[in-house]
Protein backbone atom coordinates (compact mmCIF):
# COMPACT_ATOMS: atom_id res chain seq x y z
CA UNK A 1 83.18 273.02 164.64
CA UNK A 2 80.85 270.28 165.39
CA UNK A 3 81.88 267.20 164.13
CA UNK A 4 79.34 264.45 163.17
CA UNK A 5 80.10 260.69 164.53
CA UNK A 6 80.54 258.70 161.09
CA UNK A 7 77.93 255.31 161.54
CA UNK A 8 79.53 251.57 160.95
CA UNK A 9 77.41 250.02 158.72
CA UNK A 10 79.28 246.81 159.13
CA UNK A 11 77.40 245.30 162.06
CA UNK A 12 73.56 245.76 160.30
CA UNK A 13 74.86 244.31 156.69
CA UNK A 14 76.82 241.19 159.00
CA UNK A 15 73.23 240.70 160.89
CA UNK A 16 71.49 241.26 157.39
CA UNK A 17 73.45 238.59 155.80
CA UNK A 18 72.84 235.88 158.86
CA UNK A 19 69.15 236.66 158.77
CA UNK A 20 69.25 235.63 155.03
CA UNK A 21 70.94 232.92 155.27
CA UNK A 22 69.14 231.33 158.07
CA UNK A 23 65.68 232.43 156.64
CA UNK A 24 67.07 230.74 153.08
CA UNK A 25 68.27 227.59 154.79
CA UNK A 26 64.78 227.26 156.58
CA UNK A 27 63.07 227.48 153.39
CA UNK A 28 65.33 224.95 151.95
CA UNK A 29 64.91 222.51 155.15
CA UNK A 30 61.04 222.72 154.43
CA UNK A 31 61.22 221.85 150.96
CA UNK A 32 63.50 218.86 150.96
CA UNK A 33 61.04 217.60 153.64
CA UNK A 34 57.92 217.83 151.89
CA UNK A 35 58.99 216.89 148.62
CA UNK A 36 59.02 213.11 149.10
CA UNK A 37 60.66 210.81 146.83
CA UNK A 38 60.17 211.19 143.13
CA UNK A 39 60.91 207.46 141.98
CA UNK A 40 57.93 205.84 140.78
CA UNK A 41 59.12 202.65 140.48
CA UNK A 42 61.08 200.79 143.04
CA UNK A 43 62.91 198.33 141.11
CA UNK A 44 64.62 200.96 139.23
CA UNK A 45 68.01 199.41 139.78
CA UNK A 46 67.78 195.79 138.78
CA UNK A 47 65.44 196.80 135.40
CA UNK A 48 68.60 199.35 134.58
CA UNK A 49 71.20 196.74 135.19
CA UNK A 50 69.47 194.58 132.67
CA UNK A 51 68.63 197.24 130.14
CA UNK A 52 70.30 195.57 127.17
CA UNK A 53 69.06 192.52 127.50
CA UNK A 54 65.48 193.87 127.91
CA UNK A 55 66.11 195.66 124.65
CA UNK A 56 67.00 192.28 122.46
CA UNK A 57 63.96 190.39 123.95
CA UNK A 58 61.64 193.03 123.45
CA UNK A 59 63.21 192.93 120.04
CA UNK A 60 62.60 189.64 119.03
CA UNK A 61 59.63 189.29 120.41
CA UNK A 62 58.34 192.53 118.00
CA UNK A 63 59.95 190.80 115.12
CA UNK A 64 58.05 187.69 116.04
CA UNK A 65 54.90 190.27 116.45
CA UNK A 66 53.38 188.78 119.74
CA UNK A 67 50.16 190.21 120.90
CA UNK A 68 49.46 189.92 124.92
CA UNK A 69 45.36 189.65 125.72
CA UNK A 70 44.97 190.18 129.52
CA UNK A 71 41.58 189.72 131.44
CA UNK A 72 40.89 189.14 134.51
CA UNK A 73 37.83 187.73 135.79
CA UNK A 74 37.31 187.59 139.15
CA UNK A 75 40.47 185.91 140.92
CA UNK A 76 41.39 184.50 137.66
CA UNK A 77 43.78 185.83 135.67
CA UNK A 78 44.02 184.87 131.61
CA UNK A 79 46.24 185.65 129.00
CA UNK A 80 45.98 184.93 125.34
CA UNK A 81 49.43 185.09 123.42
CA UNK A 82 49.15 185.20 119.51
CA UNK A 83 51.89 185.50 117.01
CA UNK A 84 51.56 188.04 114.45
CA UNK A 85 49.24 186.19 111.79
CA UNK A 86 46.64 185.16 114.57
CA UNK A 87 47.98 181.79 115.46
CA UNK A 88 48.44 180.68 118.93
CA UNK A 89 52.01 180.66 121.02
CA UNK A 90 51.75 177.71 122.89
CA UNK A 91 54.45 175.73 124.94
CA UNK A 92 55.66 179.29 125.97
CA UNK A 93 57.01 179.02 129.74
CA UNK A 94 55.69 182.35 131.97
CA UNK A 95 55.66 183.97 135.54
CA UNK A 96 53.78 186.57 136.72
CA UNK A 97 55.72 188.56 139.24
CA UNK A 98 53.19 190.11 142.26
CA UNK A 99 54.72 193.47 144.12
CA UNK A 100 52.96 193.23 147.37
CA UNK A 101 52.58 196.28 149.43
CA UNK A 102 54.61 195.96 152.50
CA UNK A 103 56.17 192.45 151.61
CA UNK A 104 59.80 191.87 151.83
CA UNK A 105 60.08 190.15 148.13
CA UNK A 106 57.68 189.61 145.25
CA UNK A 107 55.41 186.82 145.24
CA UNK A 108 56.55 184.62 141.97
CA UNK A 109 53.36 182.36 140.24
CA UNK A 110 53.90 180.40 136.82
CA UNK A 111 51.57 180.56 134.35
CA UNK A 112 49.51 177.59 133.41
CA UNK A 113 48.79 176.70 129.72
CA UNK A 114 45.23 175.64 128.99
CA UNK A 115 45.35 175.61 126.02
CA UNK A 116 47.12 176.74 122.71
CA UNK A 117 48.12 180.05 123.34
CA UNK A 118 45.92 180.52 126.46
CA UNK A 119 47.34 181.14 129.86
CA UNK A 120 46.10 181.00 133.60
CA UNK A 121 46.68 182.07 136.85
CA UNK A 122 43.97 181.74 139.94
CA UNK A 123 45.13 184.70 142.10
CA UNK A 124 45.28 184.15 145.79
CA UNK A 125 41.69 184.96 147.89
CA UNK A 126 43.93 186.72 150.71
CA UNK A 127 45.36 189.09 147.94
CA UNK A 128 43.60 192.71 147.98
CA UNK A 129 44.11 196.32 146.54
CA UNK A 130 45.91 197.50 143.74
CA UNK A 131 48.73 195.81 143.21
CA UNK A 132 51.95 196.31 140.36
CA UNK A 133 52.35 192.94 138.54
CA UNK A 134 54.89 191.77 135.82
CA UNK A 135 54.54 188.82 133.45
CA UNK A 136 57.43 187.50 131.60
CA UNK A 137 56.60 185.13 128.96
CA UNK A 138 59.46 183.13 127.28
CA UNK A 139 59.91 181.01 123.93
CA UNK A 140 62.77 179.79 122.22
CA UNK A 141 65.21 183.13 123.36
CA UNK A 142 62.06 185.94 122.81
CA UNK A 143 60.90 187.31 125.46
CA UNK A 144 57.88 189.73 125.89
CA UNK A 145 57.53 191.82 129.37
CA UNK A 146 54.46 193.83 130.28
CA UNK A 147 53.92 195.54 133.39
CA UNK A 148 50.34 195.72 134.98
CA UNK A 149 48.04 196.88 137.40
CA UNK A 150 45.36 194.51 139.34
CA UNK A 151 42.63 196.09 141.16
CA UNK A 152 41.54 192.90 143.61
């Protein structure tokens, strides 16, 4: 009677096992390095924090029906603010908020009024690229926000 040596399996299915994991932890290593971050906007935090408050300008400012008219031409910047049956806003205190590239905080200009309704700012010479801007105009407890892009 010849008797036939019974094989442990044990050994190939324990190297199996560590060969998937390390070839599964690889792939995850790659991915969560290539990736990159997905937050598109880096003052996420302080725009949650005032969330609310956003929400009751933006409010009374649509109630009031503002309409925002941006141009810029050249290195001047212009805004025309109108209420809802055409007239002008005037006497409306505003900032426009620059988000430099590479800066450690955002460069803060107020807006000029030139006349009723009409707005100004004469951007910097020095400033270049496409840069995220924010103006904030103010009257009387409305508020109107608008976020935009310059291309200097």
């Amino acid at each position: 009677m010849t008797k036939t040596k019974r094989k442990n399996l044990y050994p190939v299915l324990i190297l199996l096992l560590l060969g998937s994991f390390l070839l599964f932890s690889t792939w995850a290593a790659f991915q969560a390095a290539g990736l990159g971050s997905k937050v598109a906007d880096a003052d996420y935090y302080s725009k949650g924090l005032r969330y609310n408050t956003t929400l009751v300008e933006k409010r009374a400012a649509a109630v009031l029906g503002w309409d925002l008219t941006t141009t810029l031409n050249g290195r001047t910047l212009d805004f025309q603010l109108r209420s809802r049956d055409g007239s002008a806003v005037d006497q409306a205190n505003g900032s426009l908020y620059l988000a430099i590239p590479g800066a450690a905080e955002n460069i803060h200009l107020p807006l000029h009024e030139v006349a009723a309704g009409h707005y100004r700012i004469e951007l910097d010479a020095a400033l270049h690229g496409a840069i995220q801007a924010r103006i904030d105009i103010e009257q009387n407890g409305a508020r109107l926000n608008r976020q935009l892009l310059l291309n200097l």
